[in-house]
Structure formats: structure tokens, C-alpha cells
N, C-alpha and C. Protein backbone atom coordinates (compact mmCIF):
# COMPACT_ATOMS: atom_id res chain seq x y z
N UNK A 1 3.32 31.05 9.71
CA UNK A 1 3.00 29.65 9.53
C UNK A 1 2.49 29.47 8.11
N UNK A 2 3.15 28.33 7.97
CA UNK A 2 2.70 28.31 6.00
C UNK A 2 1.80 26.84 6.01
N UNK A 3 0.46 26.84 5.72
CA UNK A 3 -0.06 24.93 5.54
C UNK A 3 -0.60 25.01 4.23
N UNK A 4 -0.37 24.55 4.04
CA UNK A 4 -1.01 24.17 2.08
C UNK A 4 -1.25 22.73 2.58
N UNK A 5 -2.49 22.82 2.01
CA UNK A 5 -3.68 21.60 1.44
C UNK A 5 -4.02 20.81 0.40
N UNK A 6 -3.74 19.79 -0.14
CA UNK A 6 -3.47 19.18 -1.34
C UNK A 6 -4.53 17.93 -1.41
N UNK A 7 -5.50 18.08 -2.35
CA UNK A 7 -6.25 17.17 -2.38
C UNK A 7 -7.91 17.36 -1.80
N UNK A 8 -9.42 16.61 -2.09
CA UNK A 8 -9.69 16.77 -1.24
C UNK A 8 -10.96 18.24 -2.04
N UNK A 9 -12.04 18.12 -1.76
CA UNK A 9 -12.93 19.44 -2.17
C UNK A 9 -12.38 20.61 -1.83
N UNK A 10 -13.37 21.55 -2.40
CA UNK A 10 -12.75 23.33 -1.34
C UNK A 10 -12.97 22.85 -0.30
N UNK A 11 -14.20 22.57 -0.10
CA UNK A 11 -14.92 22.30 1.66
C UNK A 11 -13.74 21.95 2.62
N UNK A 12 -13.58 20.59 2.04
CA UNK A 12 -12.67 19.87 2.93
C UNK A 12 -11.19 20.70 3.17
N UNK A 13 -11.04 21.11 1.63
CA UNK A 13 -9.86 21.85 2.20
C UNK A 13 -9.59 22.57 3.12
N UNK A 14 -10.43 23.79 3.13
CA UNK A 14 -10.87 24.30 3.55
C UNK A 14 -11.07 24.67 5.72
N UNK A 15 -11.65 23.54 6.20
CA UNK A 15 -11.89 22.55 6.62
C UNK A 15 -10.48 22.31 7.36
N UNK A 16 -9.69 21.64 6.59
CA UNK A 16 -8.63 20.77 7.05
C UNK A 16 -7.40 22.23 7.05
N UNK A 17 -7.63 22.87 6.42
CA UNK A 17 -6.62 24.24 7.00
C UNK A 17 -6.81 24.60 8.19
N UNK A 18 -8.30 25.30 8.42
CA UNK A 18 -8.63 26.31 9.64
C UNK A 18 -8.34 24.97 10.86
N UNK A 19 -8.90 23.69 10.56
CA UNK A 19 -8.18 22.93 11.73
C UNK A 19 -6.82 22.56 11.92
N UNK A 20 -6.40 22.51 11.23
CA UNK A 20 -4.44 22.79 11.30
C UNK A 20 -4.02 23.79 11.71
N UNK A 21 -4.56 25.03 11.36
CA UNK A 21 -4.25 26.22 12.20
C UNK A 21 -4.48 26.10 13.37
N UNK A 22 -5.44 25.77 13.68
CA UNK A 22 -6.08 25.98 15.17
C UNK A 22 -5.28 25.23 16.46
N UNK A 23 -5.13 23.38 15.63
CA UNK A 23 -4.26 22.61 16.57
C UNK A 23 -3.15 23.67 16.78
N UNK A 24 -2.53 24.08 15.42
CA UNK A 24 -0.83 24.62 15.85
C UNK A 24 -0.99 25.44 16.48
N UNK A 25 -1.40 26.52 17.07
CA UNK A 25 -1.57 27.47 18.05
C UNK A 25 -1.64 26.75 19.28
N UNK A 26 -2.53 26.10 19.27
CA UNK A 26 -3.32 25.40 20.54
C UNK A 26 -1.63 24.54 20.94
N UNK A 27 -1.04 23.78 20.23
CA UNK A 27 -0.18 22.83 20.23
C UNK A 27 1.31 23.42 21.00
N UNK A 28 1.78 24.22 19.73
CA UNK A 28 2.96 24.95 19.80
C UNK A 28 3.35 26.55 20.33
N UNK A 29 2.10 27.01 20.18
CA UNK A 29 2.40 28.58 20.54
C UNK A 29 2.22 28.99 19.56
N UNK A 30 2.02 30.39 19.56
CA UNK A 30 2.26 31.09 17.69
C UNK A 30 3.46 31.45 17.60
N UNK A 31 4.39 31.44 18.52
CA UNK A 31 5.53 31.88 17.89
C UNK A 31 6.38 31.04 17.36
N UNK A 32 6.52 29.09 17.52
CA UNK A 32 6.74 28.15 17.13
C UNK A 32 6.13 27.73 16.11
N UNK A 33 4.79 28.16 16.20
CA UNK A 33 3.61 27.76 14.82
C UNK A 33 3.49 28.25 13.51
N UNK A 34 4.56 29.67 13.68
CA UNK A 34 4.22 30.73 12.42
C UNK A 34 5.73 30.06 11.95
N UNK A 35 6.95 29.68 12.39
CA UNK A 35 7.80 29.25 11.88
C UNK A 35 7.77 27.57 11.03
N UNK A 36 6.47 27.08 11.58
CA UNK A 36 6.63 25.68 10.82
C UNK A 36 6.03 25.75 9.10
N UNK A 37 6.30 24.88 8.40
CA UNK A 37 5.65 24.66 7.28
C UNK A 37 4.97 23.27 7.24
N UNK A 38 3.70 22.98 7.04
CA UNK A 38 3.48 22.29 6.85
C UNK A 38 2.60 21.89 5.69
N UNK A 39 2.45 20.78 4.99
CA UNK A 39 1.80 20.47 3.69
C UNK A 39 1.10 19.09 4.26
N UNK A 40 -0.20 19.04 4.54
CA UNK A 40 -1.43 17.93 4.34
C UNK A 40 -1.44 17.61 2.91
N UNK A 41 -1.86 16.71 2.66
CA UNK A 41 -2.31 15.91 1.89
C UNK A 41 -3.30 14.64 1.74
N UNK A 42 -4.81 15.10 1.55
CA UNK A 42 -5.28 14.36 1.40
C UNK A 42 -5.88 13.53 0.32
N UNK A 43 -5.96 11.91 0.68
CA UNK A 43 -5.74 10.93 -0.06
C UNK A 43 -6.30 10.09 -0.15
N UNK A 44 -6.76 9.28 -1.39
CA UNK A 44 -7.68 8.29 -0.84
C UNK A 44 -6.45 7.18 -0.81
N UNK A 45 -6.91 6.16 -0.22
CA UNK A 45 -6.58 4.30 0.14
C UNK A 45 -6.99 3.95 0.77
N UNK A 46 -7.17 2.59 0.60
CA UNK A 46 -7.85 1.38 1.18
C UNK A 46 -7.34 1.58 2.74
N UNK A 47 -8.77 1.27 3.28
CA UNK A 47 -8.83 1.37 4.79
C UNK A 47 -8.11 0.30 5.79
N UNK A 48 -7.16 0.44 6.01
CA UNK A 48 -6.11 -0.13 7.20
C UNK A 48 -6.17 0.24 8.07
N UNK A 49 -4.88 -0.05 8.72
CA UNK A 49 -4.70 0.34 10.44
C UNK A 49 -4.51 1.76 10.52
N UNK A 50 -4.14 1.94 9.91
CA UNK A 50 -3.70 4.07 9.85
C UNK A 50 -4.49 4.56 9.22
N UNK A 51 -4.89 5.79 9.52
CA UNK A 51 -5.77 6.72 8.98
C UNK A 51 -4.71 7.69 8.55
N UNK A 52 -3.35 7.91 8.85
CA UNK A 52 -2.65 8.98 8.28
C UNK A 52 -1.27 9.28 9.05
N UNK A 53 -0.39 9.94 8.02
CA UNK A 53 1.18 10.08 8.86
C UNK A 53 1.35 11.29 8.62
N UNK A 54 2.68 11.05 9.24
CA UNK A 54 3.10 12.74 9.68
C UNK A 54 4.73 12.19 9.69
N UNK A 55 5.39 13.11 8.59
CA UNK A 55 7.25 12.87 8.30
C UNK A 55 7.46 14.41 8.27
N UNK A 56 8.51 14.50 8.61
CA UNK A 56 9.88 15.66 9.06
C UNK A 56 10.48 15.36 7.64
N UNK A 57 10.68 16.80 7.12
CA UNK A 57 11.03 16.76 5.70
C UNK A 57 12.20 17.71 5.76
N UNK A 58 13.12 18.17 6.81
CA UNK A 58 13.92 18.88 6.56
C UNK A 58 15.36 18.39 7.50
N UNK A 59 14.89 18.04 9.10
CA UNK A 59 16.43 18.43 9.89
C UNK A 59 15.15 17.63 11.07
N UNK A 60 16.36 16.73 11.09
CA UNK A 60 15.52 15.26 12.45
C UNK A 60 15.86 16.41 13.49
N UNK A 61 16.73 17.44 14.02
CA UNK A 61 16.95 18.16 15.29
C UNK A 61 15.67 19.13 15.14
N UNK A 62 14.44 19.24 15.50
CA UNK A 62 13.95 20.11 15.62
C UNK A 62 13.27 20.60 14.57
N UNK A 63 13.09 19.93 13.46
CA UNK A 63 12.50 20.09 12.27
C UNK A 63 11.71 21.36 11.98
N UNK A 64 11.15 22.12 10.85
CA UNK A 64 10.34 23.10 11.07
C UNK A 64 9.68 22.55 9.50
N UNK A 65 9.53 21.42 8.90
CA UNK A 65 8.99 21.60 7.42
C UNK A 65 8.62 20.17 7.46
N UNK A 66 7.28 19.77 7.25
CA UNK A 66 6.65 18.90 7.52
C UNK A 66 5.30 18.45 6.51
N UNK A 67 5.09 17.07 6.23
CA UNK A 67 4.59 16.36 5.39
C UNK A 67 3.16 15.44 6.24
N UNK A 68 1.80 15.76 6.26
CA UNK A 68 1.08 15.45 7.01
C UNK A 68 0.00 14.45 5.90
N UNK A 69 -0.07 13.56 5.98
CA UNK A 69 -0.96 12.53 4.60
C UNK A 69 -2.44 12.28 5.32
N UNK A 70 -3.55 12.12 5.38
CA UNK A 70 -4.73 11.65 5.80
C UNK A 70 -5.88 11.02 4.23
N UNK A 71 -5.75 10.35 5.22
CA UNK A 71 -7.07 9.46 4.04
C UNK A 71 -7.98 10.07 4.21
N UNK A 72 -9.00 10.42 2.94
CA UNK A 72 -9.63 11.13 2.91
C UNK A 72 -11.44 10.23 2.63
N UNK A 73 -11.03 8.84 2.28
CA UNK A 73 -11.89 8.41 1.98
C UNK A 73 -12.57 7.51 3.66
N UNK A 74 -12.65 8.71 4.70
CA UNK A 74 -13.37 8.41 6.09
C UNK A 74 -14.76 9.48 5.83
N UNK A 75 -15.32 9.28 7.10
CA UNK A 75 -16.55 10.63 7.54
C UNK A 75 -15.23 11.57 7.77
N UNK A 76 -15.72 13.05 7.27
CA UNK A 76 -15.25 14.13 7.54
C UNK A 76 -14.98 14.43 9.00
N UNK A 77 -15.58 13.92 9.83
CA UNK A 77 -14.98 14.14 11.35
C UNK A 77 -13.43 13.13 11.99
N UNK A 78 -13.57 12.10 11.16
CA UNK A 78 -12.25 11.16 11.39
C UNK A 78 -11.58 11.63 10.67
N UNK A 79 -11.59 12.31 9.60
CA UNK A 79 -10.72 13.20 8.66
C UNK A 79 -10.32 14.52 9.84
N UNK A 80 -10.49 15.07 10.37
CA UNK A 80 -10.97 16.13 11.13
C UNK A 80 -9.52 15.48 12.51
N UNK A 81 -10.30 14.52 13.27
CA UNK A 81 -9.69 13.80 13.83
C UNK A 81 -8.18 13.66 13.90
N UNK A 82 -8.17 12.88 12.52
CA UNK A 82 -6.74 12.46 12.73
C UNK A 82 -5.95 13.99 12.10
N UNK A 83 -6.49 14.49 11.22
CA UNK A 83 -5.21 15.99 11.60
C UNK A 83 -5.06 16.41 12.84
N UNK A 84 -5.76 16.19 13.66
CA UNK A 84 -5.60 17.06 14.66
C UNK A 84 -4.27 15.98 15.62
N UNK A 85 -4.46 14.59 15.31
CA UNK A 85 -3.51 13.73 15.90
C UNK A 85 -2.10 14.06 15.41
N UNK A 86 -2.35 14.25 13.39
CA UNK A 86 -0.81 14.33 13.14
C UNK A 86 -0.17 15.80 13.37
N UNK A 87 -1.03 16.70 13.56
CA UNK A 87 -0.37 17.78 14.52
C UNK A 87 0.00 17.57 15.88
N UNK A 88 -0.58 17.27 16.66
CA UNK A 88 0.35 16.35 17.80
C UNK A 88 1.98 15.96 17.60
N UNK A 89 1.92 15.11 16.87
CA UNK A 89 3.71 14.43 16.05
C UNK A 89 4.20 15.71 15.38
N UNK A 90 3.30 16.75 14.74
CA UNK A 90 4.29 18.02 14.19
C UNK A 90 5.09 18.90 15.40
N UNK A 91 3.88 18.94 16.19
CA UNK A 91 4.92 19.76 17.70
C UNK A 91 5.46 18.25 18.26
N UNK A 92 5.15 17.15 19.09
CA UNK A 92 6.31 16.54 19.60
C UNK A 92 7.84 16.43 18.40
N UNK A 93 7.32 17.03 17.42
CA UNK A 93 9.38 16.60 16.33
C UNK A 93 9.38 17.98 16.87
N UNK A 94 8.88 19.18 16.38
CA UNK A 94 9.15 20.81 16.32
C UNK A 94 9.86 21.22 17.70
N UNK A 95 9.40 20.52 18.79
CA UNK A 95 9.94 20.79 19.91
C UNK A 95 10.96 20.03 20.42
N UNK A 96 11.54 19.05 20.10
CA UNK A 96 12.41 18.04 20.44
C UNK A 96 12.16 17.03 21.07
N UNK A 97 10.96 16.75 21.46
CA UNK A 97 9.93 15.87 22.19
C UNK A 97 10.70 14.44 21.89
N UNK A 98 10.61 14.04 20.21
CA UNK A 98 10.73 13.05 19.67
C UNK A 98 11.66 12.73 18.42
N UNK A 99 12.17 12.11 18.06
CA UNK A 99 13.40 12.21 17.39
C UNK A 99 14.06 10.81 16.52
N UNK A 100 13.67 10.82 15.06
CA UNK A 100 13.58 9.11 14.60
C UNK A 100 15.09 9.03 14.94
N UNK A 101 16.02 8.30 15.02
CA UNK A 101 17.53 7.95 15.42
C UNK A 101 17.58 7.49 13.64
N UNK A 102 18.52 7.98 12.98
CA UNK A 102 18.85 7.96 12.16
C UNK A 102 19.20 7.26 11.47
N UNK A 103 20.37 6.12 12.22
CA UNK A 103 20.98 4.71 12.01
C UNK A 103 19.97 3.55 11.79
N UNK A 104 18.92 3.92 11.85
CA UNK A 104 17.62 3.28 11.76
C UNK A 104 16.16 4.16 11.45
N UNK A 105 14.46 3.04 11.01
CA UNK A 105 13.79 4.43 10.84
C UNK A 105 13.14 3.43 11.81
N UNK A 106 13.67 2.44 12.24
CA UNK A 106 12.47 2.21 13.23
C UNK A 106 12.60 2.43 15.09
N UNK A 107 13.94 3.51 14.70
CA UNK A 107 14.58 3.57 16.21
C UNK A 107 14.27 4.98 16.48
N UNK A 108 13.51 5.28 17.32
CA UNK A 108 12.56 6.73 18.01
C UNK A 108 13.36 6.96 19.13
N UNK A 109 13.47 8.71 19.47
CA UNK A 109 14.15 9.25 20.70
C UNK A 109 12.89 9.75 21.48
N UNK A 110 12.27 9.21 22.01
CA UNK A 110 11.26 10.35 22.89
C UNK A 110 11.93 10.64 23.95
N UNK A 111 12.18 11.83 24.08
CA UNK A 111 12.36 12.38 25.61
C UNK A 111 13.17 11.71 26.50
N UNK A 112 14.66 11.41 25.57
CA UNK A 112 15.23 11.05 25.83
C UNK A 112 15.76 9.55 26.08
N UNK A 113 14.53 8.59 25.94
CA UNK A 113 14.94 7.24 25.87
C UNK A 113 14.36 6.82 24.38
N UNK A 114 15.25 6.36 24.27
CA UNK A 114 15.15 5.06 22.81
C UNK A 114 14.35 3.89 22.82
N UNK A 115 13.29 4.04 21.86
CA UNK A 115 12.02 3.31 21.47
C UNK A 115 12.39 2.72 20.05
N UNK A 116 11.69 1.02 19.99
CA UNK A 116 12.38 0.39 18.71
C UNK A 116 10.71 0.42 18.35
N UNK A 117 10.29 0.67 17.30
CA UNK A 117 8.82 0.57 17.02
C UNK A 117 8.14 -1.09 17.26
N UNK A 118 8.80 -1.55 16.30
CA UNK A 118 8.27 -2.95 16.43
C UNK A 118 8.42 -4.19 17.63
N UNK A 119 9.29 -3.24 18.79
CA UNK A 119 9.39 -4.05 20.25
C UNK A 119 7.92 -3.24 21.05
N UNK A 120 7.47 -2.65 20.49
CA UNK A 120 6.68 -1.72 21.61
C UNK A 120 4.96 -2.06 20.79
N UNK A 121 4.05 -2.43 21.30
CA UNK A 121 2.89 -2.43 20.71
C UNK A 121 2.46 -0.74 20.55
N UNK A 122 1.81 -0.36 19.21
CA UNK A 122 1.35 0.55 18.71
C UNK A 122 0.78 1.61 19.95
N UNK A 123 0.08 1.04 20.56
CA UNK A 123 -0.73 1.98 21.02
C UNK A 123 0.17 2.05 22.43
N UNK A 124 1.27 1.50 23.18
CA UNK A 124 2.11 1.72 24.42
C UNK A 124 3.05 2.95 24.02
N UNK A 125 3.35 2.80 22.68
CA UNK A 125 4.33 4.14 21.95
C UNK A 125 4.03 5.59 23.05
N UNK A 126 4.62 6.56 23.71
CA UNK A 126 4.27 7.08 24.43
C UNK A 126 4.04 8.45 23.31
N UNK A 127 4.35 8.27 22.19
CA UNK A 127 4.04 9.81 21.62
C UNK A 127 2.55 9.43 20.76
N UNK A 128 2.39 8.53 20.73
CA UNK A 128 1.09 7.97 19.95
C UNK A 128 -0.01 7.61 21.17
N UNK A 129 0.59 7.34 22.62
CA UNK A 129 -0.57 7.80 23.82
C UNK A 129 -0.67 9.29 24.11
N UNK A 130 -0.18 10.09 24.00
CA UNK A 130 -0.14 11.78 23.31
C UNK A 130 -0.92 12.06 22.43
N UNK A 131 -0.72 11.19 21.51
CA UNK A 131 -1.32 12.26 20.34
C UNK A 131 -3.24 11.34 20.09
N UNK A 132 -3.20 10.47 20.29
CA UNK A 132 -4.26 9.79 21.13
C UNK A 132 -5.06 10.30 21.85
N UNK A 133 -4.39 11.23 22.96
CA UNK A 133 -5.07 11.28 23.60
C UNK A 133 -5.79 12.61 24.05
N UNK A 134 -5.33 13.23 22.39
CA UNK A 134 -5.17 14.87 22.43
C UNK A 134 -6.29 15.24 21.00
N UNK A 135 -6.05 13.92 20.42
CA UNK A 135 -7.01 14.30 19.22
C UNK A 135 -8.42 14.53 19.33
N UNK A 136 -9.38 13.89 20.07
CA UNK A 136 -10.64 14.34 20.60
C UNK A 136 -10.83 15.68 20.88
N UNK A 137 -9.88 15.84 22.62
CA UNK A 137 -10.30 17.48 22.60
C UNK A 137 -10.18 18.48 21.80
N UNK A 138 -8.61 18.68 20.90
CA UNK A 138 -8.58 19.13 19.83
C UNK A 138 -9.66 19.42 18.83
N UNK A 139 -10.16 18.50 18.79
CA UNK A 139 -11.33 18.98 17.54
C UNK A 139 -12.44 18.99 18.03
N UNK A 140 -12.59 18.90 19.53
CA UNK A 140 -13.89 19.70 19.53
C UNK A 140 -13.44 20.71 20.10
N UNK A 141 -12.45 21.60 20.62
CA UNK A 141 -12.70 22.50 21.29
C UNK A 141 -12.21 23.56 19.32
N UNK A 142 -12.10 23.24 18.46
CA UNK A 142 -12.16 23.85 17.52
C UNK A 142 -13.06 24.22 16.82
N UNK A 143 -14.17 22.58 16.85
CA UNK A 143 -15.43 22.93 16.64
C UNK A 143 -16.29 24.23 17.77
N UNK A 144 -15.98 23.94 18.52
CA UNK A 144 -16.82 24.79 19.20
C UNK A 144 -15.89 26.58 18.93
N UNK A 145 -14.65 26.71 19.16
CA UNK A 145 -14.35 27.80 18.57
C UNK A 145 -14.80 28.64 16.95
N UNK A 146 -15.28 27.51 16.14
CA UNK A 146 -15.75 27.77 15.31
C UNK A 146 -17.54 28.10 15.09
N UNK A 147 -17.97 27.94 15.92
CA UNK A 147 -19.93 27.95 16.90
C UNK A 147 -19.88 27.18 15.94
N UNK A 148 -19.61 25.76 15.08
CA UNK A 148 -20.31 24.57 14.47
C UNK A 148 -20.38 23.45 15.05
N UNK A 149 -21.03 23.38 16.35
CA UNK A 149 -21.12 22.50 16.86
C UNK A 149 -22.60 21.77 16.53
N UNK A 150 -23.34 22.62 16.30
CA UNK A 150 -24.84 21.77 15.82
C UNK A 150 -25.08 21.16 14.16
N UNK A 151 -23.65 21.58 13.11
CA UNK A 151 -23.50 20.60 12.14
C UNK A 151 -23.28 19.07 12.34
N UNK A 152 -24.27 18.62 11.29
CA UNK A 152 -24.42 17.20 11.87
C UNK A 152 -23.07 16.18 12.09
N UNK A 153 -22.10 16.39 10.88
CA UNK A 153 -20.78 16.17 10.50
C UNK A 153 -20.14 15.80 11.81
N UNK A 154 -20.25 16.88 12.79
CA UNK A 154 -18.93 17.44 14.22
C UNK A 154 -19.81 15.72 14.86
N UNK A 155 -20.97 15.41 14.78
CA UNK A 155 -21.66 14.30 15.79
C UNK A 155 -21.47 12.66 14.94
N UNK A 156 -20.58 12.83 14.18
CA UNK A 156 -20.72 11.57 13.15
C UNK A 156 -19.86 10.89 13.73
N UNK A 157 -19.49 9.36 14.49
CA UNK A 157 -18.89 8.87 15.16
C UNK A 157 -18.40 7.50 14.07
């Protein structure tokens, strides 16, 4: 598994590796996880609806090389957070879960049925109630694999 970190203190870097590692194991397996590449990048911009994306940079079938962006200008735990969400979207593409339809970027394959983004409210998207709903435990059961659970940071809401 290859993740390079771009942007962002050592700390954070730092930080935002060992938790990328951790989701992808937890996520994919290691034997799916050591084959992906992925590159974070964190960033500052103005605070919107997204905290951060996640694009397939090689082959929409099953992708293995991947582009993960997070704003960096949150608390370090919503930073924390949402990697752990856009690893979620790295295994649903890595595994075939999900699949943009080509002829379009706003036409999604999940699991077999065809999703138009902008007919579906944000949060009904079924790979974004996934990755939703995976990002919490994710980072704490990392925090706690890591015994930093009594840094004040892991309790910053």
C-alpha cells in the first residue's frame, strides 16, 4: 500500500497517514489495501457543504490509484473524520461497490442500480449512508488502537 500526504504540518501528516492506514486494513483487507495507491491532500478552503473528496485516478472498473482532498482548515478530529469517510468511497470504487457511469459524471453505479446525483438528496445516496455511517467508528476504534484516547483533540466535537 502506497499513501503519500501532501500538505498540512508533520503532526497532521503524520496523523492523517497512520489513519489511512488503519481505515484501509479495517476497510479492504491487506491484501486489497497493499495494492491501492492513494494520495491525500490536505487543503485549506472556505467552509461549505463538503469537508472533502475522494476521485479514482486510474480505471472506473475497480480502480487501484486514488486522489483523497480534505480541508484542513477544521479541528483535527473532523480532519480525522472525514479521511476516514473518504476511505469508505476508496474501498466502495476498489471493490466494485460503486462505479461513476462514464457517459456522464453525475450518473453512479452502486451495486448495480443507477443513481443520478442530483435526483437523489445528498445524504439518501446509499454509498454516502455507508460512508456516513462508518466514519465515527472508524476513528475511534483507531484512536483507541492507537491508546490516544485521553488526548484532548480525539473529544473535540
Amino acid at each position: 500500500m502506497s499513501i503519500t500526504v501532501r500538505g498540512g504540518s508533520r503532526a497532521l501528516k503524520n496523523d492523517a497517514l497512520r489513519c489511512a492506514e488503519y481505515a484501509a486494513v479495517k476497510l479492504m483487507g491487506p491484501r486489497l489495501a497493499r495494492i491501492c495507491d492513494i494520495t491525500i491532500r490536505l487543503k485549506q478552503k472556505g467552509m461549505g457543504d463538503d469537508y472533502g473528496t475522494c476521485v479514482w485516478e486510474d480505471d472506473n472498473h475497480r480502480p487501484r490509484e486514488f486522489t483523497i482532498e480534505v480541508y484542513s482548515n477544521m479541528r483535527k478530529r473532523k480532519i480525522m473524520e472525514t479521511i476516514c469517510h473518504e476511505m469508505v468511497h476508496v474501498k466502495q470504487f476498489a471493490r466494485g461497490e460503486m462505479k461513476d457511469i462514464m457517459s456522464s459524471a453525475s450518473k453512479v453505479r452502486w451495486k448495480g442500480s443507477d443513481y443520478t446525483r442530483e435526483a437523489t438528496d445528498y445524504y439518501d445516496l446509499p454509498w454516502e449512508i455507508e460512508a456516513h455511517g462508518r466514519e465515527l467508528g472508524l476513528f475511534i476504534r483507531w484512536i483507541e488502537s492507537e491508546k490516544r484516547g485521553k488526548e484532548r483533540w480525539t473529544k473535540d466535537v
